[in-house]
Protein backbone atom coordinates (compact mmCIF):
# COMPACT_ATOMS: atom_id res chain seq x y z
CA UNK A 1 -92.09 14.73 43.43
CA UNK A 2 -91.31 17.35 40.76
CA UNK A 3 -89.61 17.01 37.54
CA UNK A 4 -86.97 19.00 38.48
CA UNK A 5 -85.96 16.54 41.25
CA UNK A 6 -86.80 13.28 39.26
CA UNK A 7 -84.49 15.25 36.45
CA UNK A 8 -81.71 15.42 39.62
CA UNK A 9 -81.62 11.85 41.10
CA UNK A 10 -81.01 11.10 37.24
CA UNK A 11 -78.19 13.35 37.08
CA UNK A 12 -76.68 11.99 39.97
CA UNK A 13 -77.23 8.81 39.28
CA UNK A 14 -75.38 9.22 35.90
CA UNK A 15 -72.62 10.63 37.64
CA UNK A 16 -72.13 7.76 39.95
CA UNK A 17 -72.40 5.23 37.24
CA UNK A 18 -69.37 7.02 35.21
CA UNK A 19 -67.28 7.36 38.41
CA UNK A 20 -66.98 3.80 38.60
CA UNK A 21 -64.13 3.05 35.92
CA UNK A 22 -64.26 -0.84 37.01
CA UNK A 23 -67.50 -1.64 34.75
CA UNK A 24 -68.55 -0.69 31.36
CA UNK A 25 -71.83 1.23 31.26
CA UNK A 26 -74.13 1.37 27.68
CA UNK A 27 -76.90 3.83 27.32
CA UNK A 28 -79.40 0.52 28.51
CA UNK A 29 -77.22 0.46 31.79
CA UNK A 30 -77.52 4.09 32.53
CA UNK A 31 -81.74 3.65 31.81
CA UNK A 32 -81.67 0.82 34.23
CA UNK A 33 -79.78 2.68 36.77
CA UNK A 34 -81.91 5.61 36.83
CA UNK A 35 -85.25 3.56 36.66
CA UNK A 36 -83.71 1.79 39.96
CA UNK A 37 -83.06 5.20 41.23
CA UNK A 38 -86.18 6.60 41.13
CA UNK A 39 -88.02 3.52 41.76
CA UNK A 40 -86.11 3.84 45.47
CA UNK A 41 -86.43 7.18 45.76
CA UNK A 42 -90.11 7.92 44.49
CA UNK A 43 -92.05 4.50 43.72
CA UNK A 44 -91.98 4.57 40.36
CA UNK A 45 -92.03 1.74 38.68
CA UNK A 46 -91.90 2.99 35.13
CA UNK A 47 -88.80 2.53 32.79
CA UNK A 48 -87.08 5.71 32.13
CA UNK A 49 -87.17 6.37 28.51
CA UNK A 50 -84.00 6.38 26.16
CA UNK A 51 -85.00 9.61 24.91
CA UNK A 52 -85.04 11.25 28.29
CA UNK A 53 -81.19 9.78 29.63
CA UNK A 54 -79.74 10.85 26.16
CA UNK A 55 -81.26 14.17 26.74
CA UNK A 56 -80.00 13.99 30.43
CA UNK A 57 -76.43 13.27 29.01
CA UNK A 58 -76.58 16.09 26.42
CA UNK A 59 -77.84 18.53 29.24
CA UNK A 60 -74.90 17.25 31.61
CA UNK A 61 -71.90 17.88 28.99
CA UNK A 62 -73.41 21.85 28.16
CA UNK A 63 -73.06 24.90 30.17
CA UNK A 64 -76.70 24.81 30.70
CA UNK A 65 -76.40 23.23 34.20
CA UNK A 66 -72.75 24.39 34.87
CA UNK A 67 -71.64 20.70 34.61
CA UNK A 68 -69.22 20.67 31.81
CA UNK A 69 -69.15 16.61 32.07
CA UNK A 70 -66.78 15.44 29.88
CA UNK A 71 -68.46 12.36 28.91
CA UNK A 72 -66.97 10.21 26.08
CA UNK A 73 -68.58 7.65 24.11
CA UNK A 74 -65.92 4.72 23.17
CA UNK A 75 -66.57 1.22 21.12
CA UNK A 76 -69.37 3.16 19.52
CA UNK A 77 -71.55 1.77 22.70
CA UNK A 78 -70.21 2.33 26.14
CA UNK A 79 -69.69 5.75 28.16
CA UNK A 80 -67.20 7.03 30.49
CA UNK A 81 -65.63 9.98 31.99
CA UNK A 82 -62.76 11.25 29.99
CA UNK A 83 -61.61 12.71 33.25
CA UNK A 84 -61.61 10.01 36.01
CA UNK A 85 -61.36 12.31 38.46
CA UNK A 86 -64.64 14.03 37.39
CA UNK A 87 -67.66 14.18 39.27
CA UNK A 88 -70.62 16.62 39.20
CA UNK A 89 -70.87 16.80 43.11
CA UNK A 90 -67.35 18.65 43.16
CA UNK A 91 -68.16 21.61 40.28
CA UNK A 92 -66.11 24.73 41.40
CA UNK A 93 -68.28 27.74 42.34
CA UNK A 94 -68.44 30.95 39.90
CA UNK A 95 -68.20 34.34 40.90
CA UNK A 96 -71.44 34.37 40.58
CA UNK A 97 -72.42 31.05 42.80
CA UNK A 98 -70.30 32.71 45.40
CA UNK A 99 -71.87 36.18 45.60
CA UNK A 100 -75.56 34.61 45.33
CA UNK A 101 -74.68 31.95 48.18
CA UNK A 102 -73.48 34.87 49.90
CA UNK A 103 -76.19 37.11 49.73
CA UNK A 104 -78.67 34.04 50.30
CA UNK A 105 -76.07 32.94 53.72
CA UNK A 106 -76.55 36.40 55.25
CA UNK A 107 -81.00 36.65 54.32
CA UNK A 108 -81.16 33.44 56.68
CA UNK A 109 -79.04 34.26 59.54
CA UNK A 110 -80.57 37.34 60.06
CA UNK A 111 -83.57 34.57 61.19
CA UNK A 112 -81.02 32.99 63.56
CA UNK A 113 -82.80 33.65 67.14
CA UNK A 114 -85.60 30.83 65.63
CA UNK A 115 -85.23 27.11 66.50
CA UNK A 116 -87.06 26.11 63.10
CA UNK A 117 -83.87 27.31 61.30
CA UNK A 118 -81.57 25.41 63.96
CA UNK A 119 -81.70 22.30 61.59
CA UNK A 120 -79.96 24.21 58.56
CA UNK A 121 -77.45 25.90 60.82
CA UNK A 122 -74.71 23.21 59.97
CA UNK A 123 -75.46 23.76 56.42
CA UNK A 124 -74.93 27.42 56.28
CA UNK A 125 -71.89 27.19 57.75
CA UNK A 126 -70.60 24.27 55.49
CA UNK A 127 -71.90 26.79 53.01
CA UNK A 128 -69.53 29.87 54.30
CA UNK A 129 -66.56 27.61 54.89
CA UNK A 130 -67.09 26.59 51.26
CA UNK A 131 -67.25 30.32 49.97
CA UNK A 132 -64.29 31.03 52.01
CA UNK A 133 -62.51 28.09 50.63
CA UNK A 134 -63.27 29.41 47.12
CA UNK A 135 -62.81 33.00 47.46
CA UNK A 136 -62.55 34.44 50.81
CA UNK A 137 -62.29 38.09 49.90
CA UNK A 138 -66.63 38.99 48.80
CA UNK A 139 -67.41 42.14 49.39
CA UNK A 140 -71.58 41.49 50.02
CA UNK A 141 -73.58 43.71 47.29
CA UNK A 142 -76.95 43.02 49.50
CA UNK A 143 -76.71 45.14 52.75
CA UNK A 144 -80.05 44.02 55.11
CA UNK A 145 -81.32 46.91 57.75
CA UNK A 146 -80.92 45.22 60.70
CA UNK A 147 -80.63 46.22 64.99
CA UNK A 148 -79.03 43.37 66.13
CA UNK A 149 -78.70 45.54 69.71
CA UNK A 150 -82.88 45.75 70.06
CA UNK A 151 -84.26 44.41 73.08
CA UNK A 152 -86.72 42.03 73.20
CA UNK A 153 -85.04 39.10 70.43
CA UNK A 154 -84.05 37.21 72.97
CA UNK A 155 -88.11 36.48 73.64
CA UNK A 156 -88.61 35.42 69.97
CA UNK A 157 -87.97 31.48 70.53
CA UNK A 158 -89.82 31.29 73.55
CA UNK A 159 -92.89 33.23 71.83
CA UNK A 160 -92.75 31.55 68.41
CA UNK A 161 -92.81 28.30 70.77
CA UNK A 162 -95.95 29.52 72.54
CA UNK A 163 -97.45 30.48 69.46
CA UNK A 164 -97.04 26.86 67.81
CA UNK A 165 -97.47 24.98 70.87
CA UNK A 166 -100.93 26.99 72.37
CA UNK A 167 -99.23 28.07 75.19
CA UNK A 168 -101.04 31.35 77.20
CA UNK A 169 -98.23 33.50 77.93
CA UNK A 170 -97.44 35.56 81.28
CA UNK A 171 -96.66 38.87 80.38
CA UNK A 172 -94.62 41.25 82.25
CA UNK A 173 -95.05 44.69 80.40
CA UNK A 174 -94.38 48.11 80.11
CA UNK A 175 -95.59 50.77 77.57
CA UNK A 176 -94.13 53.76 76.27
CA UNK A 177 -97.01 55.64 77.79
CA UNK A 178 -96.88 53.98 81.05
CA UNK A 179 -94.75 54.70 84.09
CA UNK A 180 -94.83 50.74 85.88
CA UNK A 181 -94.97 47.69 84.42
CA UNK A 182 -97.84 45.45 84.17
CA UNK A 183 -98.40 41.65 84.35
CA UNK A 184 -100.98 39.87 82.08
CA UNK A 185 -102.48 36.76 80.55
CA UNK A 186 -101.98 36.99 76.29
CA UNK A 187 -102.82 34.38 74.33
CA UNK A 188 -100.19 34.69 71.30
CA UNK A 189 -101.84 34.26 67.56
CA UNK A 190 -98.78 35.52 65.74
CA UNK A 191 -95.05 37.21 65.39
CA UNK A 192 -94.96 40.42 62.93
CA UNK A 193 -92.13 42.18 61.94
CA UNK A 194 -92.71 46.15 60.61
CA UNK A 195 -90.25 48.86 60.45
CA UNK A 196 -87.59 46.80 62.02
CA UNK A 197 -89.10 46.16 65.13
CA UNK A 198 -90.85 42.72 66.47
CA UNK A 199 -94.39 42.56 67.76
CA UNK A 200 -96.27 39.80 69.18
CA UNK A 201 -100.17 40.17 67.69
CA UNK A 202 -102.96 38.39 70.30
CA UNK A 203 -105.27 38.50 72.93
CA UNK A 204 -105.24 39.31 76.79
CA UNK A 205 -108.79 37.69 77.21
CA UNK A 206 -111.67 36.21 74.92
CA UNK A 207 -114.36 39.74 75.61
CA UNK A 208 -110.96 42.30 74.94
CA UNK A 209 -109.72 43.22 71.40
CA UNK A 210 -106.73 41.73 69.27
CA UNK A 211 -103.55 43.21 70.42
CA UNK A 212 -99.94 44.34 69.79
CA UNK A 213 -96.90 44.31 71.79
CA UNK A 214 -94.07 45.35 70.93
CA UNK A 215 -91.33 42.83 71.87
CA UNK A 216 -88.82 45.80 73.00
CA UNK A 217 -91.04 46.41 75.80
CA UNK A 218 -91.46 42.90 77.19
CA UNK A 219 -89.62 42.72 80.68
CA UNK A 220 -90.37 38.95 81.22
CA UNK A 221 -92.04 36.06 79.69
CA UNK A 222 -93.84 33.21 82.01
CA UNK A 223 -96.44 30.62 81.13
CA UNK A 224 -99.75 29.72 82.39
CA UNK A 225 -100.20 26.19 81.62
CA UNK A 226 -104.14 25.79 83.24
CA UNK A 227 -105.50 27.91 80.86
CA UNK A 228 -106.74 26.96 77.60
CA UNK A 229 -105.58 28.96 74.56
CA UNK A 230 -108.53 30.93 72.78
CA UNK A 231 -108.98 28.81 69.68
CA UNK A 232 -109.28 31.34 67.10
CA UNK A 233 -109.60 31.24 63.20
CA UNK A 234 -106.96 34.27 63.73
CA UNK A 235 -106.43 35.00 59.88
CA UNK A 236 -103.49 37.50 59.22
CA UNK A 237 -103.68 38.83 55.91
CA UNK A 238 -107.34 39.60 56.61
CA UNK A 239 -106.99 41.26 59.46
CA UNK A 240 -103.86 43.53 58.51
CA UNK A 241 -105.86 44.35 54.67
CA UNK A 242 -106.73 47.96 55.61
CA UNK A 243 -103.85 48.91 57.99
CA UNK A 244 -100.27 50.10 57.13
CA UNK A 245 -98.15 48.72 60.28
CA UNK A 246 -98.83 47.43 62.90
CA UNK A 247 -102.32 48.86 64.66
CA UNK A 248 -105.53 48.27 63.80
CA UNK A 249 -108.14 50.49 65.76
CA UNK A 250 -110.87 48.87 66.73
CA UNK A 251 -113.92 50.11 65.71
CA UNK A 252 -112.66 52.05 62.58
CA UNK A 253 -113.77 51.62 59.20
CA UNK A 254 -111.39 52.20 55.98
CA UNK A 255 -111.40 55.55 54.72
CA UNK A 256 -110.62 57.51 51.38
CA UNK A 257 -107.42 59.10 51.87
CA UNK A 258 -106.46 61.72 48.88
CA UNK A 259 -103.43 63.00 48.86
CA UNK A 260 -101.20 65.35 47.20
CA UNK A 261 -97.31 64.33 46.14
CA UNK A 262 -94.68 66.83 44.83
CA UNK A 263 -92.99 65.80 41.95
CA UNK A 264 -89.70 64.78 43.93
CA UNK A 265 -91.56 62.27 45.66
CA UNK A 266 -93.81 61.25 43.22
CA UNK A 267 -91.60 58.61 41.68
CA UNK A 268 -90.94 56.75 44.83
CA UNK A 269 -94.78 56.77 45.63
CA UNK A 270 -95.50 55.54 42.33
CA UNK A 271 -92.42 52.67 42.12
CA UNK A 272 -93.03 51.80 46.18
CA UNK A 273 -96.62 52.39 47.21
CA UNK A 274 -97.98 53.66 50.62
CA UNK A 275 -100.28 50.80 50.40
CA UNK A 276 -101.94 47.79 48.06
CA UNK A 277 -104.91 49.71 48.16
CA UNK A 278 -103.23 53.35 46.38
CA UNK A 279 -104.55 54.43 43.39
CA UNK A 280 -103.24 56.97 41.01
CA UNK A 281 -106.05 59.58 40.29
CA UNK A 282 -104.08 62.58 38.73
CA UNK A 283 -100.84 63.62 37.52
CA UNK A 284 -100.27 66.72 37.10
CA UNK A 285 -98.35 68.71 34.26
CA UNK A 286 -95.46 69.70 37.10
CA UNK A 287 -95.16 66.22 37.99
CA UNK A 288 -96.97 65.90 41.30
CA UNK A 289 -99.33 63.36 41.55
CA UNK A 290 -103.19 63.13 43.79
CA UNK A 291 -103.29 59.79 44.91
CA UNK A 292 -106.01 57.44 46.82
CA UNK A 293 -105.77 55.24 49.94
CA UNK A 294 -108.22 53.04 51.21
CA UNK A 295 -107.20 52.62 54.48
CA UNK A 296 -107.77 52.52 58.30
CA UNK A 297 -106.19 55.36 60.10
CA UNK A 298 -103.27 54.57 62.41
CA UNK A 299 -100.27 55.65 64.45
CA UNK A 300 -97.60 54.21 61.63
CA UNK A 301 -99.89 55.99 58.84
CA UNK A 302 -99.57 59.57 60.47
CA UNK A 303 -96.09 58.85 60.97
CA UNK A 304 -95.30 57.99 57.17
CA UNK A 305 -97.13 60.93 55.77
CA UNK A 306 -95.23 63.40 58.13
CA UNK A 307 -91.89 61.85 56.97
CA UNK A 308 -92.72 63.58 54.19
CA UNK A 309 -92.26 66.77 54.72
CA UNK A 310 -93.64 69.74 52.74
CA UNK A 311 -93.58 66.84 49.91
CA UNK A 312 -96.94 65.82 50.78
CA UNK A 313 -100.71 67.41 51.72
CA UNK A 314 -103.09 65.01 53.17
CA UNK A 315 -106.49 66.99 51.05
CA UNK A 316 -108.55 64.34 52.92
CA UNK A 317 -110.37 63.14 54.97
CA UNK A 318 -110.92 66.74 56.62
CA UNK A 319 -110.39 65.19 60.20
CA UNK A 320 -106.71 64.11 59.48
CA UNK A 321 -106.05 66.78 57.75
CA UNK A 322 -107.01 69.04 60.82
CA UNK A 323 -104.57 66.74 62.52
CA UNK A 324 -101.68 66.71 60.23
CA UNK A 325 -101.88 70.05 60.18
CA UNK A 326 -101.97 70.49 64.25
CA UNK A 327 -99.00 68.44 64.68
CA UNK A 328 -97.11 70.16 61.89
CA UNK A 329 -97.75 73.66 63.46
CA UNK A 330 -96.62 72.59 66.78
CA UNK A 331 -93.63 71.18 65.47
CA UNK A 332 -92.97 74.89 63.43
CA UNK A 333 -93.48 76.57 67.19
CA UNK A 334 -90.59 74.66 68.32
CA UNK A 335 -87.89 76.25 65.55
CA UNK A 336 -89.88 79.73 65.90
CA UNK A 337 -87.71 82.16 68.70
């Protein structure tokens, strides 16, 4: 158990101890208290040391922990609550408690669809009846991008079960690219959010290459409960090293991409980068920038380095230059009359 939360139980501990106005409590009292406490709490059998409740008392009558415990020491020996009313457990929220828990209230409802958060759902809504109670008129100063009206989140339970339960899934699909839907065996490794959009990362069988799919083009979910899940050291963070996004071509190796910023878009290149792997090579005396990626070329890559614009020139590799420079020509024949 940390110090923090030894540091805690004494604090509370403490507080009950003062809230009871029936008995006197000395410093000795107190240490015997919290030794009790964290002997039932933690094991330990060690005393707690004078030193450390005098310190606990000093820290609980500052600002330092918001407490503001007006504890009084009377008869040169025994300590109370000036305040009998007093109790740390009922400190008023600041302005800034109330925008942080508000901020913090919306991060984990926007995981709401998942059953692992259905055990805290109680306490975030003692939390917003609380913030209401204290100041119902907070204006958020976090805004999350969010699609509440994508399909496919109602499959995220059922798939985030699969996944943790080794469950080979029955997929009814259909791509972008197709025209009918298809039904599958995938055996689910993991869930990965990019850009928004959820997609479920596995494998249809043991001889065909890891997968995406995105959940907005799931039709149906079944099970197939006779066949074993591929048991696979599936290792995430390895696996998505080279890519931006989502794909990862099979096959590929990482390449050196250089490219060439313009100065307008240099600083948000520099401050957010395309990639772990960038690397500034030049900056020039107009402010644009040549830049290196060590990456594996994808669909989401192409589509980042159009968005763009005339900001950016993709120098090389030659290949995706070509390409670039094909789709950006078609695009100009569409505006040309």
């Amino acid at each position: 158990m940390s110090q923090n939360k030894n540091a805690l139980i004494r604090y509370k501990t403490i507080d009950k101890c003062l809230q009871n106005q029936y008995r006197t409590w000395t410093l000795d009292d107190l240490i015997e208290a919290c030794s009790e406490a964290l002997f039932e709490y933690e094991g330990k059998e060690n005393s707690v040391s004078k030193r450390t409740v005098q310190m606990d008392i000093q820290l609980m009558r500052s600002e330092k922990l918001g407490y503001n415990a007006p504890i009084v020491v009377y008869d040169k020996k025994f300590y109370k609550y000036d305040d009998e009313e007093f109790t740390i457990t009922d400190i008023p929220l600041t302005e800034t408690d109330i925008n942080v828990l508000t901020e913090t209230v919306s991060m984990l409802k926007q995981f709401k669809d998942f059953s692992l958060f259905s055990d805290v759902s109680d306490i975030l809504q003692r939390l917003e009846d609380k913030i209401y109670a204290e100041k119902s008129q907070t204006q958020p100063v976090i805004h999350l991008d969010k699609n509440e009206k994508l399909k496919g989140l109602q499959f995220l339970e059922e798939i985030y079960q699969a996944i943790i339960k080794k469950t080979v899934l029955v997929i009814t699909y259909k791509s972008f690219k197709s025209r009918d839907e298809k039904k599958f065996n995938f055996h689910p490794f993991i869930l990965k959010e990019f850009n928004n959009r959820w997609f479920l990362i596995g494998r249809r069988k043991q001889s065909q290459p890891i997968t995406n799919l995105a959940l907005d083009r799931i039709i149906s979910i079944d099970y197939d409960f006779k066949l074993p899940h591929l048991e696979e050291d599936f290792n995430a963070d390895t696996y998505y090293k080279n890519v931006v996004g989502v794909t990862v071509n099979t096959g590929f190796q990482p390449k050196v991409f250089e490219l060439w910023i313009d100065a307008m878009n240099a600083p948000y290149v520099l401050t957010k980068p395309l990639h772990n792997s960038q690397r500034l090579i030049k900056q020039h005396e107009d402010g644009s920038i040549i830049i290196h990626l060590f990456v594996i070329p994808n669909y989401e890559l192409e589509r980042i380095l159009l968005g763009f614009g005339n900001g950016l020139e993709v120098i090389r590799p030659e290949y995706f230059r070509k390409q670039m420079r094909s789709v950006i020509q078609k695009s100009l024949a569409r505006y040309i009359e």
